[in-house]
Protein backbone atom coordinates (compact mmCIF):
# COMPACT_ATOMS: atom_id res chain seq x y z
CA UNK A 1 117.36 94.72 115.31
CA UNK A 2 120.07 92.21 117.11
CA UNK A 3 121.78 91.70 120.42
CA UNK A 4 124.36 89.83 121.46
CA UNK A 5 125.89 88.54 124.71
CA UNK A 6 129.38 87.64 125.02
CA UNK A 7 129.51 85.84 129.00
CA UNK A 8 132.94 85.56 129.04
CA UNK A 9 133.76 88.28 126.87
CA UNK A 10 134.46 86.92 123.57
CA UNK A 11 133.81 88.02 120.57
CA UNK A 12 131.51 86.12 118.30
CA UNK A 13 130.92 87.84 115.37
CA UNK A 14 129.95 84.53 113.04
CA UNK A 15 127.31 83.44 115.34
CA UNK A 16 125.88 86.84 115.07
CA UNK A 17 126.40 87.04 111.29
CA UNK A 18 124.40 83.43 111.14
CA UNK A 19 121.02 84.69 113.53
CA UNK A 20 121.06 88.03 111.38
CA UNK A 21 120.60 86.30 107.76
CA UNK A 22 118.64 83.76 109.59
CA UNK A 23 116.51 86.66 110.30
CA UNK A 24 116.07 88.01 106.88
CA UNK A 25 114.93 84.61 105.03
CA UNK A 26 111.98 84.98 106.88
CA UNK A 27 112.24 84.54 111.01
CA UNK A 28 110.83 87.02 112.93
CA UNK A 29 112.35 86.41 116.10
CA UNK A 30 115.72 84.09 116.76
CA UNK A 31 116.85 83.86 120.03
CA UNK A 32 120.57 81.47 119.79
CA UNK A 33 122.60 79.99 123.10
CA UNK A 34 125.87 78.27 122.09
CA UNK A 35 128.01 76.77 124.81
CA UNK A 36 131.66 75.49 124.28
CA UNK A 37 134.92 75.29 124.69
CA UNK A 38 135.13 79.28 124.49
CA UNK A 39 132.54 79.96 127.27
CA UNK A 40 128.46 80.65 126.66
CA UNK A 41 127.47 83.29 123.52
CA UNK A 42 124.21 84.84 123.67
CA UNK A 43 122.66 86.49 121.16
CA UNK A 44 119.36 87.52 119.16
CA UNK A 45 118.27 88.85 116.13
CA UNK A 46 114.93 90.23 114.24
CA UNK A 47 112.17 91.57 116.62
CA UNK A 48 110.13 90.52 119.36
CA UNK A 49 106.65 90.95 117.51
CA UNK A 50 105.19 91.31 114.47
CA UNK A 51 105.54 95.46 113.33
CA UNK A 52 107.36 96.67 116.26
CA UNK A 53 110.61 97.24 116.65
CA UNK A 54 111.38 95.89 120.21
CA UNK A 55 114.66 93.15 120.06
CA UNK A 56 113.64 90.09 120.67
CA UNK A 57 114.40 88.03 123.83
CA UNK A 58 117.63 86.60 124.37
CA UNK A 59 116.05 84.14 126.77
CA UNK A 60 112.22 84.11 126.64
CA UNK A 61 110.15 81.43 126.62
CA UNK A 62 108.99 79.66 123.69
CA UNK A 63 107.18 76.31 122.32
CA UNK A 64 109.32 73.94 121.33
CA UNK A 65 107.53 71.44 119.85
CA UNK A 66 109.00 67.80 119.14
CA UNK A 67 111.59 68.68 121.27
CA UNK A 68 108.99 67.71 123.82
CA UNK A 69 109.67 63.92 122.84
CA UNK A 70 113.39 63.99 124.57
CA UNK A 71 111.76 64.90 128.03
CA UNK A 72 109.19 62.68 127.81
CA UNK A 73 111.75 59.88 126.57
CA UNK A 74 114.00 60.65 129.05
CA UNK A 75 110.93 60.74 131.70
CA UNK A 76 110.13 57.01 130.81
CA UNK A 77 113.77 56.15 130.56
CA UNK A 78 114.49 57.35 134.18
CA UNK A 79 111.20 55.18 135.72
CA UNK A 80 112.66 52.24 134.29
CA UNK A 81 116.37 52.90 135.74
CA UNK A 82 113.38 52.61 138.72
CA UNK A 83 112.13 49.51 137.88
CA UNK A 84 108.80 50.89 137.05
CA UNK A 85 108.45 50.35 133.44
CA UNK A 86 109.98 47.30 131.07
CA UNK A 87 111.25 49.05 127.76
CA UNK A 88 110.40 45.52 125.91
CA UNK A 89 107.58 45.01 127.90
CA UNK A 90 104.16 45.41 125.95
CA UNK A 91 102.28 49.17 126.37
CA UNK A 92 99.45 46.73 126.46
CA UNK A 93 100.56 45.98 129.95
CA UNK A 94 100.03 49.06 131.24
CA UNK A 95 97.48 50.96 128.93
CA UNK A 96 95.12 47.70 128.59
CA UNK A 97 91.86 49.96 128.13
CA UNK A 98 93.06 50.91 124.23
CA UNK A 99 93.54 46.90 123.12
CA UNK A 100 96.61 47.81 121.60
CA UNK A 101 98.62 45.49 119.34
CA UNK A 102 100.38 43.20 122.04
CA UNK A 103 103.62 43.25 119.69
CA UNK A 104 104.22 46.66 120.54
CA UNK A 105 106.46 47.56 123.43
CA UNK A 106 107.58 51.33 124.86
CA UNK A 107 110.66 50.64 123.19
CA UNK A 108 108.57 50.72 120.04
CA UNK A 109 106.71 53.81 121.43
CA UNK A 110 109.76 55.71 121.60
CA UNK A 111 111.96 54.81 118.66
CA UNK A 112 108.53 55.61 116.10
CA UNK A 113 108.93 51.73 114.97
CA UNK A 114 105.25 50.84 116.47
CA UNK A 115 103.50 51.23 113.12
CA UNK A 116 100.71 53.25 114.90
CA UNK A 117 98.58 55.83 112.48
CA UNK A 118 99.88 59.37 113.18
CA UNK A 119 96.81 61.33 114.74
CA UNK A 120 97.82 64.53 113.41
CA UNK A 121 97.56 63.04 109.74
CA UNK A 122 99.80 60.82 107.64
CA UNK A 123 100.97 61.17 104.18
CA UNK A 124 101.65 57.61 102.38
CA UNK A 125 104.30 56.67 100.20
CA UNK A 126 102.31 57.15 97.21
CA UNK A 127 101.61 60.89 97.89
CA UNK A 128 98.05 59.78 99.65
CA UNK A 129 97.37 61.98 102.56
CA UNK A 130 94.82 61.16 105.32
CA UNK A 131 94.12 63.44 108.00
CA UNK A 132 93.75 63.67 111.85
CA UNK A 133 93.32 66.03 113.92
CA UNK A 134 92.95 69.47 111.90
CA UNK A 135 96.10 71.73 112.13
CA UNK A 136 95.99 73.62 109.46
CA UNK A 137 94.34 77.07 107.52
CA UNK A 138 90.89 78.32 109.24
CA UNK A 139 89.48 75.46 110.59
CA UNK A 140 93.04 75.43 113.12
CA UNK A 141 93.00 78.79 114.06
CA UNK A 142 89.00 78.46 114.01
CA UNK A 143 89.51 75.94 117.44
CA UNK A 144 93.26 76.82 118.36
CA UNK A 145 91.77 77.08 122.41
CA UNK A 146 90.27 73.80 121.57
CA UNK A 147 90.83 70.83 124.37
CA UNK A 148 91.59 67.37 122.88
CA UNK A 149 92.19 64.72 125.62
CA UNK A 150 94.82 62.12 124.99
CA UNK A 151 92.74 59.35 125.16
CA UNK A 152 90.56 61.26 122.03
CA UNK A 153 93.69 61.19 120.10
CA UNK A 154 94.82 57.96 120.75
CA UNK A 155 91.12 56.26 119.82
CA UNK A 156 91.38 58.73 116.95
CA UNK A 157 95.17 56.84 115.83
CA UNK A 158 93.70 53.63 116.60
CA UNK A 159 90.56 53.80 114.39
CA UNK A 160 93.13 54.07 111.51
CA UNK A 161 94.59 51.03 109.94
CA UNK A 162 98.45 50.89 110.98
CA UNK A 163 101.07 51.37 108.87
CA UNK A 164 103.24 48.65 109.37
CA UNK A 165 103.25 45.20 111.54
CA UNK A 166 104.89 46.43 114.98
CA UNK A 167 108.89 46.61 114.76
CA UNK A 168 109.22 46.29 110.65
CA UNK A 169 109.52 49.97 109.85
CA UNK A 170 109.90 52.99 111.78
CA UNK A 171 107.32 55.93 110.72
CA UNK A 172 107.18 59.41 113.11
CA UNK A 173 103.73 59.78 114.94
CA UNK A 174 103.05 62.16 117.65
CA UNK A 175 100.69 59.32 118.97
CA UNK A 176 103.67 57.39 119.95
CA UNK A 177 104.66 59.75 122.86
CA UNK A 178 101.09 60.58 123.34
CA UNK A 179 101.10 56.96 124.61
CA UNK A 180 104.30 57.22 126.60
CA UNK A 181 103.53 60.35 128.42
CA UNK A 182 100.41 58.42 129.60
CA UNK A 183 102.53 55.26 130.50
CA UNK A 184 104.17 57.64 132.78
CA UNK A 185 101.07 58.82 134.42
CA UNK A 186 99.38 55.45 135.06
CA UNK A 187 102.43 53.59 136.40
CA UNK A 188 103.13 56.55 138.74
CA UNK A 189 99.39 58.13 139.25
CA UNK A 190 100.54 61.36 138.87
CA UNK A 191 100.45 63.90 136.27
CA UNK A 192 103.08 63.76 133.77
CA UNK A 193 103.84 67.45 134.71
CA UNK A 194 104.28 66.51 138.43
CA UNK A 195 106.86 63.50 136.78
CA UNK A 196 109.28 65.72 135.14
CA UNK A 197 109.18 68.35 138.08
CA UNK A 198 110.29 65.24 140.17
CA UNK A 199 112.57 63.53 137.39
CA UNK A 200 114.00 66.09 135.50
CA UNK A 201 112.91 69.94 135.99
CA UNK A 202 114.04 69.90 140.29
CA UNK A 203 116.99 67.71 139.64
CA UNK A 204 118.69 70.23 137.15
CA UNK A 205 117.05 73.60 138.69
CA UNK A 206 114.96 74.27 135.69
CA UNK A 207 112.60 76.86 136.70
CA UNK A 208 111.37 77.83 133.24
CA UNK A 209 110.13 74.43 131.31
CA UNK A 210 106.40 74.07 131.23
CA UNK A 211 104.58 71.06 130.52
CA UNK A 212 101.45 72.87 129.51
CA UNK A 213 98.68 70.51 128.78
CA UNK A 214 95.73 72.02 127.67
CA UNK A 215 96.26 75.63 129.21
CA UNK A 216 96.85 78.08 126.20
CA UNK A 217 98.99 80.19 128.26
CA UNK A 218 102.78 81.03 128.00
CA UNK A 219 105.32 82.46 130.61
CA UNK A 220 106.47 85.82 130.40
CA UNK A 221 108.24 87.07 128.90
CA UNK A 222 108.07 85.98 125.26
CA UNK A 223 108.39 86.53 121.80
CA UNK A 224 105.21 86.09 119.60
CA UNK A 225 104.71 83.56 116.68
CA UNK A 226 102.12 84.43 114.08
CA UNK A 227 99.83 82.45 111.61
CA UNK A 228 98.56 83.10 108.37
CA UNK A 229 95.47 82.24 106.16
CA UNK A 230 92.92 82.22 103.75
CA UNK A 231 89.30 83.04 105.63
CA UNK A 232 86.48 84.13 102.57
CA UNK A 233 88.91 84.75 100.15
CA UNK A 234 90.96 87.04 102.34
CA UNK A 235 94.54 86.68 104.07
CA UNK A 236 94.60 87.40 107.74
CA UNK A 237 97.41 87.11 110.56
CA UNK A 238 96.79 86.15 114.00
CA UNK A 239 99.02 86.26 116.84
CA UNK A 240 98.89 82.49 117.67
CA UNK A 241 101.70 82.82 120.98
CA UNK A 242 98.53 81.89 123.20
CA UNK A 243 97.06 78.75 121.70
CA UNK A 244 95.92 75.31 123.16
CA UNK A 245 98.65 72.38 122.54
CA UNK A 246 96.75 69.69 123.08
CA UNK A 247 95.89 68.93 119.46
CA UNK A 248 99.33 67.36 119.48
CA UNK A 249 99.88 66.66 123.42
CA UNK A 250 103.35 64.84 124.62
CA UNK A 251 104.37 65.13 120.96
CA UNK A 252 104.92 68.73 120.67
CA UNK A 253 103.33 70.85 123.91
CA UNK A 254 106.18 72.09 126.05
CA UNK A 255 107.42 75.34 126.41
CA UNK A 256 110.84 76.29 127.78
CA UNK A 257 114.06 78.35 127.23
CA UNK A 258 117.08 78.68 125.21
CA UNK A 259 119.15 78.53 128.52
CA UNK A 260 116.44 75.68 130.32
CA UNK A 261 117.51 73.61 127.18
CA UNK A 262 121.14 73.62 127.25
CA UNK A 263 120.73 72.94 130.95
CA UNK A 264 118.74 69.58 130.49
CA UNK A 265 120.58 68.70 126.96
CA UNK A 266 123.57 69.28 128.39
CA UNK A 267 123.09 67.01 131.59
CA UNK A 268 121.63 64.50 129.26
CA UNK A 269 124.56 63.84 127.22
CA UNK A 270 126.84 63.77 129.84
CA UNK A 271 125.32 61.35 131.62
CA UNK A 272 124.25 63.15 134.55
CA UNK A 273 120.68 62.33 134.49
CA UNK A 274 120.23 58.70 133.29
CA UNK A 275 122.35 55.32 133.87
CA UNK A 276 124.97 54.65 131.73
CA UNK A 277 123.52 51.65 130.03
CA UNK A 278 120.11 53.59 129.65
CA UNK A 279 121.54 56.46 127.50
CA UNK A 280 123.59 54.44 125.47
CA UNK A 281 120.09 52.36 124.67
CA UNK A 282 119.08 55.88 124.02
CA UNK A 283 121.54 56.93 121.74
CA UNK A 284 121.48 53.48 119.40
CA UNK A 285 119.24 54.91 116.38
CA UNK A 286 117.38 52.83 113.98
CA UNK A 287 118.82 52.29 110.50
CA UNK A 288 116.08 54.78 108.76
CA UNK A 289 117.20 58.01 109.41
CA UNK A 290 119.23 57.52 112.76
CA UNK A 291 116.61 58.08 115.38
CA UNK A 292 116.89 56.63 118.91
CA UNK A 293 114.86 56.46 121.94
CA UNK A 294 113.60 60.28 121.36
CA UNK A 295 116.99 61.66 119.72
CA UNK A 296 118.28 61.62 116.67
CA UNK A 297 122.11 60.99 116.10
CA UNK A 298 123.23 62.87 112.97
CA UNK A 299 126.67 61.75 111.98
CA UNK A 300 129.62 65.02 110.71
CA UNK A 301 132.74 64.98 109.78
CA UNK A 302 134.08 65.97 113.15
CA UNK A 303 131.87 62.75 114.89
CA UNK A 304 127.81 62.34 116.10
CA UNK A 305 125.33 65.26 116.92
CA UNK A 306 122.79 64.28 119.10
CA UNK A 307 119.55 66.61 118.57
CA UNK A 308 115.72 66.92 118.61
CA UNK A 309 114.13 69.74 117.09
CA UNK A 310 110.81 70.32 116.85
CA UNK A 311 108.51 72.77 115.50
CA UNK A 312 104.71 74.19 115.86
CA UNK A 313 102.63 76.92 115.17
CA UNK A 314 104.67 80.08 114.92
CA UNK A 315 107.62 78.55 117.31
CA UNK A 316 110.54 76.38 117.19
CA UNK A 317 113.24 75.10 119.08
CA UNK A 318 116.80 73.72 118.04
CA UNK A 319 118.55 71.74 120.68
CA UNK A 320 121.54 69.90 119.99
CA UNK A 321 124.37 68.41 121.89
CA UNK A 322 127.96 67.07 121.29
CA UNK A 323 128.62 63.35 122.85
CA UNK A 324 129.58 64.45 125.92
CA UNK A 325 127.57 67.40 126.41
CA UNK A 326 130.67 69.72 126.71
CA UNK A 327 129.17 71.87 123.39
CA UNK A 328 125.55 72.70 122.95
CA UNK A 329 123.33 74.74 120.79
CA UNK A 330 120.09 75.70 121.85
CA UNK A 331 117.58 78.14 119.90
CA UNK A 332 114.13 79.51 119.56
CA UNK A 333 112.09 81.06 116.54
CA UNK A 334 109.03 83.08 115.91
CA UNK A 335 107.93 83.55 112.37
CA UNK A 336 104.69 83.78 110.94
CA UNK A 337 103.66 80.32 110.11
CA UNK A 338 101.16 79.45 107.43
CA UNK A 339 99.47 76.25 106.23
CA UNK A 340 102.24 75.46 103.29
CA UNK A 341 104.60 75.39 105.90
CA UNK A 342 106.11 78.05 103.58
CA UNK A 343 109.20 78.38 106.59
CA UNK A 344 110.41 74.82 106.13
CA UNK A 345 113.16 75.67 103.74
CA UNK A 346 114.50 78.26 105.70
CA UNK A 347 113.85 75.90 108.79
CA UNK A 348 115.91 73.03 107.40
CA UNK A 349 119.24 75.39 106.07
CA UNK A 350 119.60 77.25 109.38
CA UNK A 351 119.76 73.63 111.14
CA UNK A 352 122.60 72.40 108.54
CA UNK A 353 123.82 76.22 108.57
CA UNK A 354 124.38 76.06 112.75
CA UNK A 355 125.77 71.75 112.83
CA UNK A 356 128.39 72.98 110.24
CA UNK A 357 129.69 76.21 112.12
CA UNK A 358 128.81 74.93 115.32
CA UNK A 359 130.03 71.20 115.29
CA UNK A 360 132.16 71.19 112.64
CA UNK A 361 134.78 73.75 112.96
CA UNK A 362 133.38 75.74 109.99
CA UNK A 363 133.06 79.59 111.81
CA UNK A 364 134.71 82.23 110.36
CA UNK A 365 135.43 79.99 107.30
């Protein structure tokens, strides 16, 4: 099953073409928003849930996972154009009851160079793998409504020896923004939910971007995401749409929509939301694999993508943005996960799939 909106009346047959196949390597649901210099395209493909027939959303809501560490970036970014937080100030200064290393500042936090164990498990150069926070087969869905405070996963991260003095290597770890999302709440004594309402969500008119916390529950309407696994030697599914975020908290927990996230991306990259200087700091990436403060800038033959993805159980979001914000994509998928992340493949192709048809002048080709 597939829809497809064309707001100004254009045809966009590629773009439809693209969600379709995406559709058959294994996504239940894709739900695709592409704004440019030919108006806004709408479209969907698959089905809403798992064996019905119903097309999916073209706008439901959805979790989108790491994308969560943009707003929260952007969320400390904006209370320092306030004077509220130093970015090479030490978290120490304002999260003194964790005795973190006093080398590491919220610049650190944000750009993933703070060395800091990843609480949701790490996997070593050598192929070693030690675990956090259990996301994975039985014992995941087993507590999937379970509540894991911040501060749990942060002691958790801390107990763990870190992987690298602060600011000599850069390693992704959801504890990072964990962190940041609570430097928010203690400089401003508010919830980090009440934050973006005030810094982000009210600005732009967002209506439809959730910062959950530990409530399992999802806007209508929305498509379903599934997981698969072993329990006694038999395979089961489970609708996992309703489940508890907080396993991961501010680095993976918000929920929003296809047109709620070219809204903020868009405003982003044009500079409508944070000072000039601040956004360029944001858009500098490491040398590793390009990641700023919370964005990653992916360099194409036609000039820089700015995106963050992200990804958990059953749902995913793609957001990415031209320089200037004048052409964004924005998606959501439902599939039905499974503990070898058995989607990946098909994850990572539709992501080079849409920068190349998207960004690079490649439709129809």
């Amino acid at each position: 099953m597939s829809t497809s909106l064309s707001v100004q009346g254009q045809d966009r047959p590629e773009l439809q073409k693209a969600i379709e196949e995406l559709a058959e390597s294994g996504f239940l649901g894709v739900q695709l928003r592409v704004n440019d210099e030919q108006g806004e395209w709408v479209g969907s493909a698959g089905v809403r849930e798992l064996g019905r027939s119903a097309e999916p959303l073209t706008n439901g809501h959805f979790r989108i996972g790491s994308s969560t560490k943009n707003f929260v970036a952007t969320s400390v970014l904006l209370l320092v154009a306030e004077g509220r937080i130093g970015l090479d100030s030490p978290a120490d200064d304002y999260l003194p009851e964790f005795g973190l290393d006093r080398r590491i500042t919220v610049r650190m936090l944000l750009q993933h160079t703070s060395g800091i164990f990843n609480h949701t498990g790490e996997l070593y150069e050598d192929g070693t793998i030690v675990l956090g926070v259990p996301w994975q087969g039985k014992k995941w869905v087993d507590n999937r409504f379970k509540t894991y405070l911040p501060e749990e996963l942060v002691r958790l991260a801390l107990s763990k020896p870190a992987r690298f003095a602060p600011g000599t290597g850069w390693s992704y770890a959801n504890t990072n923004y964990v962190l940041a999302r609570l430097v928010v709440e203690k400089v401003t004594g508010r919830s980090f939910a009440e934050e973006l309402r005030r810094l982000i969500l009210g600005p732009l008119g967002m209506t439809d971007t959730v910062a959950p916390g530990a409530s399992p529950e999802i806007p209508e309407p929305h498509n379903h995401g599934y997981y698969r696994y072993e329990d006694a030697g038999q395979e089961r599914t489970v609708d996992v749409t309703r489940q508890n975020p907080s396993w991961v908290g501010a680095g993976g927990d918000m929920i929003s929509t296809t047109r709620d996230l070219h809204t903020y991306f868009s405003a982003l990259m044009a500079g409508r939301l944070l000072p000039a200087g601040l956004l360029a700091e944001m858009r500098t990436p490491e040398a590793t694999v390009g990641y700023g403060l919370g964005v990653f800038a992916q360099e194409t033959e036609d000039g820089t993508v700015f995106h963050h993805n992200g990804a958990t159980m059953g749902s995913a979001a793609l957001m990415y943005s031209s320089r200037d914000g004048g052409k964004t994509l924005t998606a959501g998928l439902t599939w039905v996960d499974d503990a070898d992340l058995s989607i990946a493949p098909a994850f990572g192709t539709a992501q080079q799939r849409f920068v190349d048809e998207v960004f690079c002048g490649k439709l129809g080709r």
